[in-house]
Protein backbone atom coordinates (compact mmCIF):
# COMPACT_ATOMS: atom_id res chain seq x y z
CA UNK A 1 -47.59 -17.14 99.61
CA UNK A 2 -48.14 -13.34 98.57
CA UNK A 3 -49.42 -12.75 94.20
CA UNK A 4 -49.61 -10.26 92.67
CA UNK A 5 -51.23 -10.13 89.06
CA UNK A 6 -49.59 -8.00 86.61
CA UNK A 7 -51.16 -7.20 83.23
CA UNK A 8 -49.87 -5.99 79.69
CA UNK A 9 -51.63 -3.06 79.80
CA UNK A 10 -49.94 -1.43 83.24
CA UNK A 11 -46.86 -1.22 80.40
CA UNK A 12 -48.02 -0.40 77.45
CA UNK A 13 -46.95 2.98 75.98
CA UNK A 14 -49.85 2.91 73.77
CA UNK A 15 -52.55 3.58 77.07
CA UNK A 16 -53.08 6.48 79.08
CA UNK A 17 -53.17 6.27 82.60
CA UNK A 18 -56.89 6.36 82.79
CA UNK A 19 -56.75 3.31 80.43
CA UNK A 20 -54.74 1.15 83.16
CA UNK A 21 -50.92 2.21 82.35
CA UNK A 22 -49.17 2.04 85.81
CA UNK A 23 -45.89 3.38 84.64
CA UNK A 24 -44.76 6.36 83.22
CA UNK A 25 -44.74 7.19 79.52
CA UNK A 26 -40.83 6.76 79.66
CA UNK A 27 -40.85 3.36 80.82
CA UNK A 28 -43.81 2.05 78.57
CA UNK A 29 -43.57 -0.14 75.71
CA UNK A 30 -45.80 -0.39 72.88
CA UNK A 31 -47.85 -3.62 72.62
CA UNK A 32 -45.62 -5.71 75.70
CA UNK A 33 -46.92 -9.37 75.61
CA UNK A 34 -47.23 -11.72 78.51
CA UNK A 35 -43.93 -13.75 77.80
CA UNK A 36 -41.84 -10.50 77.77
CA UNK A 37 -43.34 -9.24 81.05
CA UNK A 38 -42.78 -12.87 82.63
CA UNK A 39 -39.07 -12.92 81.43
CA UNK A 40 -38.59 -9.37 82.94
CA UNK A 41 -40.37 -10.64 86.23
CA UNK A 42 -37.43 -13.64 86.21
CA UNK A 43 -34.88 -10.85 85.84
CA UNK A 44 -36.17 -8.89 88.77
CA UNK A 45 -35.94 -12.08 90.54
CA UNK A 46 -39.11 -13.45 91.21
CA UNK A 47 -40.84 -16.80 89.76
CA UNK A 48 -43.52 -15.83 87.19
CA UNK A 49 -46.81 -18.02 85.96
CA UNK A 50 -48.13 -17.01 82.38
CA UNK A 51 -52.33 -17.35 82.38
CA UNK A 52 -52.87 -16.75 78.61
CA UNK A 53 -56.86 -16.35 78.95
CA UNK A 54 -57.12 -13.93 81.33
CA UNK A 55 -58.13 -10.27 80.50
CA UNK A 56 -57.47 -7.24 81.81
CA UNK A 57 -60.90 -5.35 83.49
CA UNK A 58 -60.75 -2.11 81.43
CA UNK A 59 -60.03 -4.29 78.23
CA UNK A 60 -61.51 -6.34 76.05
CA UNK A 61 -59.38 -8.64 74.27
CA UNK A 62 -57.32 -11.14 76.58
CA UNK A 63 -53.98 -10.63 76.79
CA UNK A 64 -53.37 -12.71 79.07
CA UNK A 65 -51.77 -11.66 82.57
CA UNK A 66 -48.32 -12.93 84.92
CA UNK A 67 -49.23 -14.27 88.32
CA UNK A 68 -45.39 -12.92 90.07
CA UNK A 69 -45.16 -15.11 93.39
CA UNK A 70 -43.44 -14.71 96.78
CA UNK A 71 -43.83 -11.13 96.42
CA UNK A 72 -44.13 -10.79 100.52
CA UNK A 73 -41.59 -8.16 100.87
CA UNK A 74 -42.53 -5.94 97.77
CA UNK A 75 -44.91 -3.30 97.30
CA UNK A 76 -47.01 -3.85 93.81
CA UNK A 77 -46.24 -0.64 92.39
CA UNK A 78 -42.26 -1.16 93.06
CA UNK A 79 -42.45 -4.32 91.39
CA UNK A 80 -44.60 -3.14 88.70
CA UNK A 81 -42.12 -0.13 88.26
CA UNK A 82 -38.65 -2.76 88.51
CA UNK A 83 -40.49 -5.15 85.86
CA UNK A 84 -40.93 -2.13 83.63
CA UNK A 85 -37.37 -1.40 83.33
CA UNK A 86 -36.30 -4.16 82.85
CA UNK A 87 -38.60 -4.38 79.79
CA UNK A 88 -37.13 -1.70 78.47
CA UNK A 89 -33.51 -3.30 78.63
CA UNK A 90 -35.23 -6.31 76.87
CA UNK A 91 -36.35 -4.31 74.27
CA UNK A 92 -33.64 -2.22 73.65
């Protein structure tokens, strides 16, 4: 079974891209937490696993991070890009 690890920082508006954002500024949120991204992962259609302790490598603070499985047919960045806007329909 194909993971892929997705962290709160690849959407948050309040990181540059150098800092670890994956998406662009439009589709960023400020501050997204784990439980957000996992319900947006659900949306997209995928199952999602919340790890609370886990932190993201250009951080310092965990944040935690959402293991998205059976992701065999999906490139990373078009999931990471699908979960993103669907955070911003959550949010809005």
């Amino acid at each position: 079974m194909v993971e892929n690890v997705v962290y709160p920082a690849y959407f948050d508006a309040d990181l540059s891209r150098s800092d670890g954002r994956r998406v662009p500024a439009d589709l960023a949120v400020s501050d997204p937490t784990v439980d957000e991204i996992a319900k947006a992962v659900q949306q997209v259609g995928y199952d999602a696993v919340i790890e609370r302790e886990k932190t993201y490598s250009r951080e310092f603070e965990p944040r935690g991070a959402v293991i998205v499985q059976g992701t065999e047919d999906t490139a990373k960045n078009d999931l990471v890009q699908a979960i993103a806007a669907y955070l911003g329909v959550l949010r809005a």
